[in-house]
Structures are given as C-alpha cells and as structure tokens.
Protein backbone atom coordinates (compact mmCIF):
# COMPACT_ATOMS: atom_id res chain seq x y z
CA UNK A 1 2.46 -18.32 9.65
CA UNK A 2 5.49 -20.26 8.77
CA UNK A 3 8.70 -18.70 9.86
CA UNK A 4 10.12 -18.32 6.02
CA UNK A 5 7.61 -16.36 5.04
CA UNK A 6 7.96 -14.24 8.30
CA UNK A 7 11.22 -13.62 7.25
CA UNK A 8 10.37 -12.72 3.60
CA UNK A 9 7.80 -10.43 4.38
CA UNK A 10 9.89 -8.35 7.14
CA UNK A 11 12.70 -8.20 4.11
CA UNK A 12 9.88 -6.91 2.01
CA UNK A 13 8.60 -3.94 4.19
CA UNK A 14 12.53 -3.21 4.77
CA UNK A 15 13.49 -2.76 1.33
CA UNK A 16 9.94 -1.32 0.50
CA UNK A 17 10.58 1.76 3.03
CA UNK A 18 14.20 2.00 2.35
CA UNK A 19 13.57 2.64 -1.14
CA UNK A 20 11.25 5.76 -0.64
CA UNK A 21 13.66 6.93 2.86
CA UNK A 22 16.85 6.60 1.15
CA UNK A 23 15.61 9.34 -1.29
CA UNK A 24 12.36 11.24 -0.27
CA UNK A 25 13.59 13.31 3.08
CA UNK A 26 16.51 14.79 1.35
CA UNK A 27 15.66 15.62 -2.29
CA UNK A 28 14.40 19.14 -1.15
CA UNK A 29 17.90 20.34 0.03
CA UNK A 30 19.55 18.82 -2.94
CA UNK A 31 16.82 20.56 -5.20
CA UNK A 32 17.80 23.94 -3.33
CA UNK A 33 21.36 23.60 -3.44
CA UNK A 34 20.98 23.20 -7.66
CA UNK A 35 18.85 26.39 -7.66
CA UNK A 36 15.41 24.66 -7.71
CA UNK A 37 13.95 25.21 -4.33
CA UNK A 38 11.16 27.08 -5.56
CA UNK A 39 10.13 23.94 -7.49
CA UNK A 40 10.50 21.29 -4.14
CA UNK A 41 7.07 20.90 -4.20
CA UNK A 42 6.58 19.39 -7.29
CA UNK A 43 9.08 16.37 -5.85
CA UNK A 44 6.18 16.10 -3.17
CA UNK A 45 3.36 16.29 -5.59
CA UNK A 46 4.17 13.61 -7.71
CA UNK A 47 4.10 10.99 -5.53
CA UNK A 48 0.60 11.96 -4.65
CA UNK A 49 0.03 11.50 -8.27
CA UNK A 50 0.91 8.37 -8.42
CA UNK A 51 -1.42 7.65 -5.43
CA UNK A 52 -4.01 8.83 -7.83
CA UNK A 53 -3.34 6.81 -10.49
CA UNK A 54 -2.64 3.75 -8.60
CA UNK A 55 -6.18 2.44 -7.88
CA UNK A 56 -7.10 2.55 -11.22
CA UNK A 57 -3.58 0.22 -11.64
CA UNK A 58 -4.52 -2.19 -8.84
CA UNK A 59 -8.05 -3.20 -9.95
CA UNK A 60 -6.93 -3.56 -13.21
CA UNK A 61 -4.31 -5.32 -13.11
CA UNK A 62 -3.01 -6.09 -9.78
CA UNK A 63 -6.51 -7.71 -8.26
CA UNK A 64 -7.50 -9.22 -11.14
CA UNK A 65 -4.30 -10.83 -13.56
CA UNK A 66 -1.08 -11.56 -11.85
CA UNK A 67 0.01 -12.41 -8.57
CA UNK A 68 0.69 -9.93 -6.74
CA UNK A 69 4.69 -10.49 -5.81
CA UNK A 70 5.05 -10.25 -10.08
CA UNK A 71 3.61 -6.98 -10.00
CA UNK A 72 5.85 -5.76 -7.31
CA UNK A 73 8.53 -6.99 -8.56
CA UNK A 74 7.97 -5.28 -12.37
CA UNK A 75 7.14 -1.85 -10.76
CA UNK A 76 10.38 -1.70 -8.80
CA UNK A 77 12.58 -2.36 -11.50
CA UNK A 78 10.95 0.28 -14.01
CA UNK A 79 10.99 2.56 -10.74
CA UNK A 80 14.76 1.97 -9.93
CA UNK A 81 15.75 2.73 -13.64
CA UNK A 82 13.61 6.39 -13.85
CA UNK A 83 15.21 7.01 -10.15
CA UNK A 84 18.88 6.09 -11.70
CA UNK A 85 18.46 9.04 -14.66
CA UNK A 86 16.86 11.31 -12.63
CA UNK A 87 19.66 12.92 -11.09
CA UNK A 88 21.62 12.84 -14.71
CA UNK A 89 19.04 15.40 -16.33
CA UNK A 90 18.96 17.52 -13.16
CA UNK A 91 21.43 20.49 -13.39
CA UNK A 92 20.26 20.82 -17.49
CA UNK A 93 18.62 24.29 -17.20
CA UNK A 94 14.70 24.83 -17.55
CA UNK A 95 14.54 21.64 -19.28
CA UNK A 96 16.55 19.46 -17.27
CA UNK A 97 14.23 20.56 -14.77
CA UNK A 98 11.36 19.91 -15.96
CA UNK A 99 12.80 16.14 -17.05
CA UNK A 100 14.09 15.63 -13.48
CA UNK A 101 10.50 15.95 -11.77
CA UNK A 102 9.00 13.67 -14.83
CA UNK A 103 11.24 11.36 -14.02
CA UNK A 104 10.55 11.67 -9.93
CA UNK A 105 6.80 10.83 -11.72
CA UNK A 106 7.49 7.93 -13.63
CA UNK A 107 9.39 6.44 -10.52
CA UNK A 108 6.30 7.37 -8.30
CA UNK A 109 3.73 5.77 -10.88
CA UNK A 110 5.31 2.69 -10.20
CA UNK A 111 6.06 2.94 -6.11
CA UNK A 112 3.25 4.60 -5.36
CA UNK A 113 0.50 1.35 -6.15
CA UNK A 114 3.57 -0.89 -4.36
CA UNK A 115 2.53 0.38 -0.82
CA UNK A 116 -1.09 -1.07 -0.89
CA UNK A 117 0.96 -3.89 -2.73
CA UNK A 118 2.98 -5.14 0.07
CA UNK A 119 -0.14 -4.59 2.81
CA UNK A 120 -2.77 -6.54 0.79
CA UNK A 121 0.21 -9.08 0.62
CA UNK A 122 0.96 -9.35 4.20
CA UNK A 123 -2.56 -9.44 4.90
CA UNK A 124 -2.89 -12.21 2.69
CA UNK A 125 -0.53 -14.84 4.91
CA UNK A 126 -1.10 -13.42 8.12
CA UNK A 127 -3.62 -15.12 10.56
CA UNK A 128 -3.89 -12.43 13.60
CA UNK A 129 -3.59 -9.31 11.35
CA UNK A 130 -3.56 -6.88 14.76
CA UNK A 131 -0.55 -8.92 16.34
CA UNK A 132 1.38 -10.19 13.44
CA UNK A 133 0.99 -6.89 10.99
CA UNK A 134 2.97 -4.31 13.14
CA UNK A 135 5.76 -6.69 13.64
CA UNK A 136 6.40 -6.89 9.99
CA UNK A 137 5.55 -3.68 9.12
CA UNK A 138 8.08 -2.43 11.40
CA UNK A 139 10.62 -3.46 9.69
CA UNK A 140 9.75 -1.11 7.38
CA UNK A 141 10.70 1.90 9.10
CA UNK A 142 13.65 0.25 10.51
CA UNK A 143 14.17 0.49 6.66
CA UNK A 144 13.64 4.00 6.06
CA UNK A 145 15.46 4.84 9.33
CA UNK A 146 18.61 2.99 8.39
CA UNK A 147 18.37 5.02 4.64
CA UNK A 148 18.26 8.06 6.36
CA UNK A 149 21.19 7.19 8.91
CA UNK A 150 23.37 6.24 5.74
CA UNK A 151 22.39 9.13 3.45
CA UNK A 152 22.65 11.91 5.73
CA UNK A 153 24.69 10.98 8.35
CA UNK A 154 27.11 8.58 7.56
CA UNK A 155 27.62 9.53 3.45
CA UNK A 156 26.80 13.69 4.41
CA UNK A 157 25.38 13.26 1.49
CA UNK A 158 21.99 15.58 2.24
CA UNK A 159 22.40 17.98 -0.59
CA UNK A 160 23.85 15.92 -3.28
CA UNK A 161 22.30 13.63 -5.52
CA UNK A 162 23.67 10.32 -4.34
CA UNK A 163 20.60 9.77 -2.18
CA UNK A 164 18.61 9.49 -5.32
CA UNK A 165 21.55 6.72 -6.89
CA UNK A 166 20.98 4.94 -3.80
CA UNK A 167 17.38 4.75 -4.13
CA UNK A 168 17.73 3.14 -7.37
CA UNK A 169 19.73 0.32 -6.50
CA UNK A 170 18.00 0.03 -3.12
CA UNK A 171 14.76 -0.51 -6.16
CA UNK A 172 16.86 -2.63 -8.01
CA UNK A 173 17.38 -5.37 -5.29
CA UNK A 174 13.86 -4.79 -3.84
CA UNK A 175 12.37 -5.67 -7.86
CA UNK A 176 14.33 -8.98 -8.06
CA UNK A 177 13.67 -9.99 -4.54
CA UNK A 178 10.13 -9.76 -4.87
CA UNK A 179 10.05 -12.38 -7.22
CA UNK A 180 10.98 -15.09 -4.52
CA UNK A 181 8.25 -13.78 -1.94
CA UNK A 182 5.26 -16.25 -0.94
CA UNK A 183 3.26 -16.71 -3.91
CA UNK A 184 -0.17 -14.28 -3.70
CA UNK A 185 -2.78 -15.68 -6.33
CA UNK A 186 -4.71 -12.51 -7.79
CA UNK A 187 -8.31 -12.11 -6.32
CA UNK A 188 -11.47 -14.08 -7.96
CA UNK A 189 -12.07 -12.44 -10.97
CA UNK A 190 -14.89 -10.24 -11.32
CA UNK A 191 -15.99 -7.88 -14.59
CA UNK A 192 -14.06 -4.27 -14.80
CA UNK A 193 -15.71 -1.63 -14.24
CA UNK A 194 -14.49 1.74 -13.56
CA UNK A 195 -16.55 2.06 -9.76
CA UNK A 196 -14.58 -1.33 -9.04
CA UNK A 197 -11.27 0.61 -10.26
CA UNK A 198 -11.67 3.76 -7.79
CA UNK A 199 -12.53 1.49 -5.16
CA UNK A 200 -16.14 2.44 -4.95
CA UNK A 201 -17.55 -1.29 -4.89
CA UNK A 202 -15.47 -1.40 -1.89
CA UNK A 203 -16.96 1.91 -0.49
CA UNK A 204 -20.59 0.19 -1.34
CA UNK A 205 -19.75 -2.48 0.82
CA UNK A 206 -17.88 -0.17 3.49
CA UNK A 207 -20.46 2.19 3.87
CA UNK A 208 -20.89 2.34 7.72
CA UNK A 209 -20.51 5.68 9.44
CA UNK A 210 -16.95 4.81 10.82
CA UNK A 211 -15.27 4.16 7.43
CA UNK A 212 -16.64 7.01 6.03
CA UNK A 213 -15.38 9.34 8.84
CA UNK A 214 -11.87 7.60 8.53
CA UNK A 215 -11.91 8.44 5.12
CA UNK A 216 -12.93 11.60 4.53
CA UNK A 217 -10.96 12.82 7.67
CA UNK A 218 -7.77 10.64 6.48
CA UNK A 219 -8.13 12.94 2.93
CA UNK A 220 -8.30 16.21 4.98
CA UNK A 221 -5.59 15.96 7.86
CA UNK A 222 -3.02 14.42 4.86
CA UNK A 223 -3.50 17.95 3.51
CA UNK A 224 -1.85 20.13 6.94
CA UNK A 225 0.65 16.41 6.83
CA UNK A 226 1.92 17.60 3.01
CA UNK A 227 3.65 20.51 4.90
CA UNK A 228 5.69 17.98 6.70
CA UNK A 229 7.03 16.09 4.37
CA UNK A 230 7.52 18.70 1.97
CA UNK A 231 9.52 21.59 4.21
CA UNK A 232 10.45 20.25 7.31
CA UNK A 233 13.76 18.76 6.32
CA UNK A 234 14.52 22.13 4.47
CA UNK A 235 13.36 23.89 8.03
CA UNK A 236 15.64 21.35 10.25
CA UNK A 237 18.18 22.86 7.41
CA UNK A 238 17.51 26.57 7.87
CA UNK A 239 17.46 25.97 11.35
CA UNK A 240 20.96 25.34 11.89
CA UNK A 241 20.82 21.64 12.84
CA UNK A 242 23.64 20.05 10.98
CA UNK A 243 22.42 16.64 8.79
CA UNK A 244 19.15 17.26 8.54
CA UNK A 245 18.03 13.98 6.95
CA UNK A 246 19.46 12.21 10.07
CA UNK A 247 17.49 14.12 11.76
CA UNK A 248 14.44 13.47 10.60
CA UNK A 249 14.98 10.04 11.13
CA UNK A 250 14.51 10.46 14.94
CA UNK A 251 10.78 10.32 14.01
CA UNK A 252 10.87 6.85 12.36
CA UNK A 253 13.28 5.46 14.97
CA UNK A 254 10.39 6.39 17.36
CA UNK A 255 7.92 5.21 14.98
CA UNK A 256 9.13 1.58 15.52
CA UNK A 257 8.81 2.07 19.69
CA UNK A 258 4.71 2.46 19.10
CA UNK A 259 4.35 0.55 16.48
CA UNK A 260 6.03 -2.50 18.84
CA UNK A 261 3.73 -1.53 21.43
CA UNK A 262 0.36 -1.30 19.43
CA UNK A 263 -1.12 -4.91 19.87
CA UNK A 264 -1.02 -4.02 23.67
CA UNK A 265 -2.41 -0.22 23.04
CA UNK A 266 -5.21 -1.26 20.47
CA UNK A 267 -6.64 -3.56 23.58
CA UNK A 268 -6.44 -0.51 26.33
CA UNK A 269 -7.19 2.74 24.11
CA UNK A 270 -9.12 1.03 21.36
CA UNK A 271 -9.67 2.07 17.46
CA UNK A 272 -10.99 5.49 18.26
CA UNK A 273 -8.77 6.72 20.36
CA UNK A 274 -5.52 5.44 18.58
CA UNK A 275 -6.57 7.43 15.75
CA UNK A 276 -7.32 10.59 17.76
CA UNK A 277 -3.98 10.95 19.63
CA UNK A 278 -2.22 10.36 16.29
CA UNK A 279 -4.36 13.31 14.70
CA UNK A 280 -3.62 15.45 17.90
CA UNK A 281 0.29 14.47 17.91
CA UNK A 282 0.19 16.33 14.71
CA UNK A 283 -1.30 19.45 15.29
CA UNK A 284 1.52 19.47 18.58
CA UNK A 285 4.56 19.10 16.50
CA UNK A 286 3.18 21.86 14.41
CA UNK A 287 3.16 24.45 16.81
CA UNK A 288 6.39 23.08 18.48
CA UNK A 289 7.90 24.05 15.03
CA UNK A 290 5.79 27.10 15.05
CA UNK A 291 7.24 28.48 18.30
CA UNK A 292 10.78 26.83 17.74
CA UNK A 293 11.33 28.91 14.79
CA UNK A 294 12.26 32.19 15.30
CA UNK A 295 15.48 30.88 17.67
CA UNK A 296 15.73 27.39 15.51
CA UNK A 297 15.74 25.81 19.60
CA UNK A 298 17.06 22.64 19.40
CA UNK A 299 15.16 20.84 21.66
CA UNK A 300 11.64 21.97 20.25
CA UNK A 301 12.22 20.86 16.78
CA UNK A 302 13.49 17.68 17.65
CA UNK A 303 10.39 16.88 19.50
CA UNK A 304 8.49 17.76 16.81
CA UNK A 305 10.06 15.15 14.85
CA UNK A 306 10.21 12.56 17.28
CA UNK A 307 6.25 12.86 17.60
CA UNK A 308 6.35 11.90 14.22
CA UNK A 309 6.13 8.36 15.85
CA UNK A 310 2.59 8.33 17.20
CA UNK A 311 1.22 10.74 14.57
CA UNK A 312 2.17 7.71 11.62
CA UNK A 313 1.62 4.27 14.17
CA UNK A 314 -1.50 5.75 15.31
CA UNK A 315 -3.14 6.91 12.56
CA UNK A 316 -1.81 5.78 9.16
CA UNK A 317 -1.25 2.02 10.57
CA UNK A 318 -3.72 1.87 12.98
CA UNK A 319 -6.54 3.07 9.62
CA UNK A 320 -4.78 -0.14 7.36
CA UNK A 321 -5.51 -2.18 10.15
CA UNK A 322 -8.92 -1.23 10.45
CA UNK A 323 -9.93 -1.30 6.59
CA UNK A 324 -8.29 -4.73 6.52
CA UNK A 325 -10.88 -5.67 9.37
CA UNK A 326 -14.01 -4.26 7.89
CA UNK A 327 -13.18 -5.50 4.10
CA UNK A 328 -14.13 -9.48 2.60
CA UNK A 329 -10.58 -11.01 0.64
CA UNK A 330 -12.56 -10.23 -2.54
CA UNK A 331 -12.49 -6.54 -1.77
CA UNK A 332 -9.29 -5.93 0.56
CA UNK A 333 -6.74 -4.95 -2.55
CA UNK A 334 -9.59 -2.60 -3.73
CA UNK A 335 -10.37 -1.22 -0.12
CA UNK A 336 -6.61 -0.67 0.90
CA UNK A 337 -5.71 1.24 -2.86
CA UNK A 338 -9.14 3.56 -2.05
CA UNK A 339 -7.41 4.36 1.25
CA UNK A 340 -3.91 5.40 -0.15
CA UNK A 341 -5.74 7.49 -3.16
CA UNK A 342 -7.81 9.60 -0.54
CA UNK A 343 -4.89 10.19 1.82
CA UNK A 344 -1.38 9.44 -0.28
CA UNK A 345 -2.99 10.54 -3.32
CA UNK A 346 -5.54 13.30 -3.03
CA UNK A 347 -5.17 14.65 0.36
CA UNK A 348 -1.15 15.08 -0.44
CA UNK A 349 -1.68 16.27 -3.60
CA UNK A 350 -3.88 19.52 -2.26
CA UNK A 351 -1.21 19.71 0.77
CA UNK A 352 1.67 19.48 -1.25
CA UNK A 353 0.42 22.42 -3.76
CA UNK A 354 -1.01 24.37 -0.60
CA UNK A 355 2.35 23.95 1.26
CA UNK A 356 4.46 25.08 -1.69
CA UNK A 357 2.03 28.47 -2.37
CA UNK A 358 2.75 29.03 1.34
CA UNK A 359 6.49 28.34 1.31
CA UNK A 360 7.29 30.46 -1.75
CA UNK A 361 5.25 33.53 -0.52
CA UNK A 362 5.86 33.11 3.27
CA UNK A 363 9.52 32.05 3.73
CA UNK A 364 10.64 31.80 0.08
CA UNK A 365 9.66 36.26 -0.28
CA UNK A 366 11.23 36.85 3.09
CA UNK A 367 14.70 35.61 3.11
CA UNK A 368 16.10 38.34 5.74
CA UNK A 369 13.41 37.44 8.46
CA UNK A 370 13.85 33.63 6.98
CA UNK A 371 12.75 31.60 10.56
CA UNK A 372 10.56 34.43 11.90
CA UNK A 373 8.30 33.84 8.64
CA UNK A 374 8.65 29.76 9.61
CA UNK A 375 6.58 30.73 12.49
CA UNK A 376 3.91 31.48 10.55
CA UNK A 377 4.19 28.93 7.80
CA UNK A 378 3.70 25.92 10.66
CA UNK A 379 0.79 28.02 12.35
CA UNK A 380 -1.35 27.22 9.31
CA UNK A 381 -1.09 23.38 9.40
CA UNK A 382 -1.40 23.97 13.10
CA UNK A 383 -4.59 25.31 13.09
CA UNK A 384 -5.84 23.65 9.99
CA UNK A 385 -4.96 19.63 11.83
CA UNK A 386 -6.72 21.02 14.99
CA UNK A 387 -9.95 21.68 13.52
CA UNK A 388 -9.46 17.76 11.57
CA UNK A 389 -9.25 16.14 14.91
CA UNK A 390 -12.24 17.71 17.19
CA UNK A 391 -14.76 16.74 13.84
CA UNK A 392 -12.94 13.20 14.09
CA UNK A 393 -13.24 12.90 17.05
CA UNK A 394 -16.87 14.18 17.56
CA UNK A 395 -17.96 11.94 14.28
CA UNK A 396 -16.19 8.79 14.96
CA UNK A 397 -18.20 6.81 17.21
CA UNK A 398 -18.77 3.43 16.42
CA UNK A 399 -16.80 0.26 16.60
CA UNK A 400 -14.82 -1.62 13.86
CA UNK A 401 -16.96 -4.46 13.00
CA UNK A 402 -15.49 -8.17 13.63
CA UNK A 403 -14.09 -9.64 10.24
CA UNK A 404 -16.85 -12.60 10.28
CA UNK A 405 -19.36 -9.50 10.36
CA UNK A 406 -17.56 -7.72 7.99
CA UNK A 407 -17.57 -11.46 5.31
CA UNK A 408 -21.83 -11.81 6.29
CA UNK A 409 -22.07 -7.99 5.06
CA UNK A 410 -20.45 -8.21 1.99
C-alpha cells in the first residue's frame, strides 16, 4: 500500500471517530441538565436505528452505484447540517424535544451506514488486512479520544451543547475530505433484491457454524453493551468524578494500546479466544461498576472504563476482521453492513430501550438512595454478558477459513 493512501485512510478513521466522540459520550449530561434525562435513551436509540436502516442503504446504493468515498462524503455533510440545528430546537418545550432527537436521527441515518463505509474502504487497498487494518483503524480512536479530551476536559463543556456544534463541523471537514480519498469503484453489479439488501446473500454464502455464532452472539452481548454507552457517563457524573466525558476517554486511550498489539495477539491467542476475553472484559467492568457504586470509589470505576479497551479491540475489531476474512470482494460491503445491523443496529436498539426502562425505574424513581440503586442497575448487564460469553465460548469452535477458501466457497 502506497504511503499516500496510508495517510488518507488514517485521516479518515480520525475524523470518522471524532465525529461520533466529540458528541456521543456527553449528550446524556447535557440532555439532563435541560430537564430531559428521562428521554437520554432515545439519543442512544437512534443511532441503532440508523444501523437498521443502513444495510438496506449500502446494497442499494453504496455496493452497487457510486464509489464509495462519494457516498461518504454526501452522508457527512447532510449529517453535519442535522447535528448543527440540533442543539437550536433543544430547550423548545415538548416539541423542541421531540425535534432535537429527530434531528439526533436524521444525523444517525447518515453516520450510521459510514462505519461499514470506511471498513469496506480500507479493506479495499489494504494487502495484509490483519497487520495493516489495526494500524489505521487506530487512528480512529485516537480520534474519538482527542474529542473527548477537548470537549470535556479542555472546553468543560460536558453539559452544554457545544459538543454537539463541534460534531458538526468535525462532519463538515470529514464530508469534504472524503472526496479526495483513494478512489473505491462500487462492487460488480448484481440485480436488487431485498435478501441482497439485509445482507442475507452474504449470510448464504457465510453460513458456517463460526459466523453464525459470531453473529447471533455479537446481536445479544450489544444488548447488556447499550447500558454502557447509554448511562455510564451520567454514572461517572453521579459519582462525583469531575469531567466525566474525559473520563470516559481513558477507555479509548487504552483501546489504542491493544489494538497496537493485536497482529502479535491474533498469532498467540487466536480468533476464538480474542473474542472471548473481550466478551468476559465486559461482564468485569460491569460488576466493577456494580460494587463501585454505592461509595462512587474512584479507582473501581476507572477500571471499568479503562477495560473498555479489550472489551472493543477484542471483540468488535477482532469480528470486522474476521468477516472481512471469510467474505469474496463481491460480498464484503454486504457482509460488513449485516454485521453492524445485528450488533450497532438491533442488538443496541433492544439494549438501549432495556437500559432506559431500567434507568428510569431503578435510579431515575430512587433519587435519595441514587448510587445504591446503580448497584443494581450494572448487576443486570452483569449477569446478562456472563451468560453471552460461556454459550460463545462453548459454541464457537471452529477456525476462520483462509480468504482463498473463503473466494472457492463463494
């Protein structure tokens, strides 16, 4: 891979990730401080909406018509102007409301299909996807970690609405920049159908018994994840721990430490393995938070976050790294949008709405006892991640297939 394009695509996953950072950690302690905390899960539902929608987006369009650094570049813009009114409509009553979390839609309908986007375009130029792929991608959360370090701990700006401003521009640059990444040609064209639209042509010719575990338990352990995203930065908040979306960055700064290190860990631990100490990572930082709680101690909750690390690298990278292996070119847009709808889109979308019910009756009814009923809130994603991992890790037995195998197959 020539060293321009190296440098393009490392831009790209940084202004990618700083896009969704600058905004995403933080908009729950802005929503509370206007009065609408008993509506911050709908912020977290609708980008698993758009994760929904997205596939259907991809093999229409993306895969089939345009190249695929046009698209990215169109959806930005449209997503950087719905981000830059969002924050306008916000403090207008019932309505404004309701008009701020459409808007938080519209900008997710257009992010959301970016993130297979920029993978299936990486993929595309790289020639040693294992080596080269984490080395670009981390530049994405060097992205989101640097949005976070300016947002909440350089600006303060954690429960205002200048996150959200930033996010637009931060969109803004990211649309117009896209435009001068390597050229992507669309996939060969093939007849639309709506099974090649959800990505089930891709699951026809994925249908071994380790892709279907990954799937189904990607979709499941996103749902105990949802509580993560959703409440922990309002939990660092309630805690006591001063800039909270700083905080949470800790987790991302770690993420790039194993995600620098996973060429050499994907030869000693293997697929399997990665996958199951991410899962298990998870259901640890929940019961760190879980104990934690009651006393808000420091040094509990902070682990938690820094685990955050090997619970993304391990599972959510190390699973794009193994559908990219197992798919042909033809299919790889189609296979990598199947694998954000099950876990960005549908598995988020139950955990976002389960992790809201939970919040509002658990923490949200009990505001004297406020971090005793935390407790119990991050025993149930606890549990529920625990029970995820020992079926993956029972079910998941066989090997990723070699991509030559993978091309004869399909």
């Amino acid at each position: 891979m020539k060293r321009d394009a190296y440098t393009k695509l490392s831009i790209m996953m940084f202004l990618e990730f700083f896009v969704w950072g600058a905004w995403y950690v933080t908009v729950g302690n802005y929503m509370a401080s206007i009065g609408l905390g008993d509506m911050i899960y709908w912020a977290y539902t609708v980008g698993p909406i758009g994760a929904i929608i997205s596939p259907f987006f991809l093999g229409m369009v993306a895969d089939r018509f345009f190249s695929t650094e046009k698209v990215l570049g169109v959806l930005h813009l449209i997503g950087a102007a719905a981000m830059f009114l969002a924050p306008l409509v916000a403090q207008g009553g019932p309505s404004g409301a309701s008009l701020f979390v459409i808007l938080l839609l519209v900008h997710m309908l257009c992010y959301m299909p970016t993130l297979a986007l920029v993978n299936s375009l990486a993929f595309h130029h790289l020639t040693n996807q294992e080596k080269q792929f984490p080395l670009i991608r981390v530049f994405g959360t060097i992205g989101w970690i640097v949005a976070g370090i300016l947002v909440s701990y350089v600006l303060k700006a954690d429960e205002t609405s200048l996150p959200l401003r930033i996010a637009a521009i931060a969109g803004l640059f990211m649309g117009l920049f896209s435009f001068a990444l390597p050229h992507t040609p669309p996939a060969p064209k093939e007849k639309v159908t709506v099974r090649g639209i959800m990505g089930l042509d891709a699951l026809a010719q994925l249908k071994s018994r380790p892709f279907i575990v990954l799937i189904v338990c990607s979709l499941l352990i996103c749902i105990p994840l949802a509580a993560y995203y959703s409440y922990a930065p309002v939990f660092v908040n309630d805690a006591g721990l001063s800039d909270p979306g700083f905080k949470m960055s800790f987790g991302q700064m770690f993420e790039v430490l194993f995600i620098v290190i996973m060429p050499f860990l994907f030869t000693r631990l293997g697929i399997k393995w990665m996958l199951v100490i991410g899962m298990f990572a998870w259901v640890l930082r929940y019961v760190l938070f879980a104990v934690a709680a009651p006393d808000g101690i420091f040094w509990m909750i902070m682990f938690g976050i820094i685990l955050h690390g090997i619970c993304y690298d391990f599972f959510f990278v190390a699973g794009q790294i193994f559908v990219d292996k197992v798919s042909t070119p033809v299919i790889r847009g189609q296979a990598q949008g199947f694998l954000v709808l099950m876990t960005q889109g549908i598995g988020m979308f139950i955990g976002a709405q389960i992790a809201g019910w939970l919040h509002n009756g658990i923490v949200g009814a009990n505001g004297e006892h406020m971090l005793e009923q935390w407790r119990t809130f991050w025993l149930v994603p606890a549990v529920f991640a625990g029970i995820i991992t020992v079926v993956f890790a029972i079910l998941f037995k066989e090997k990723a297939p070699s991509r030559s195998s993978a091309m004869e197959n399909g």
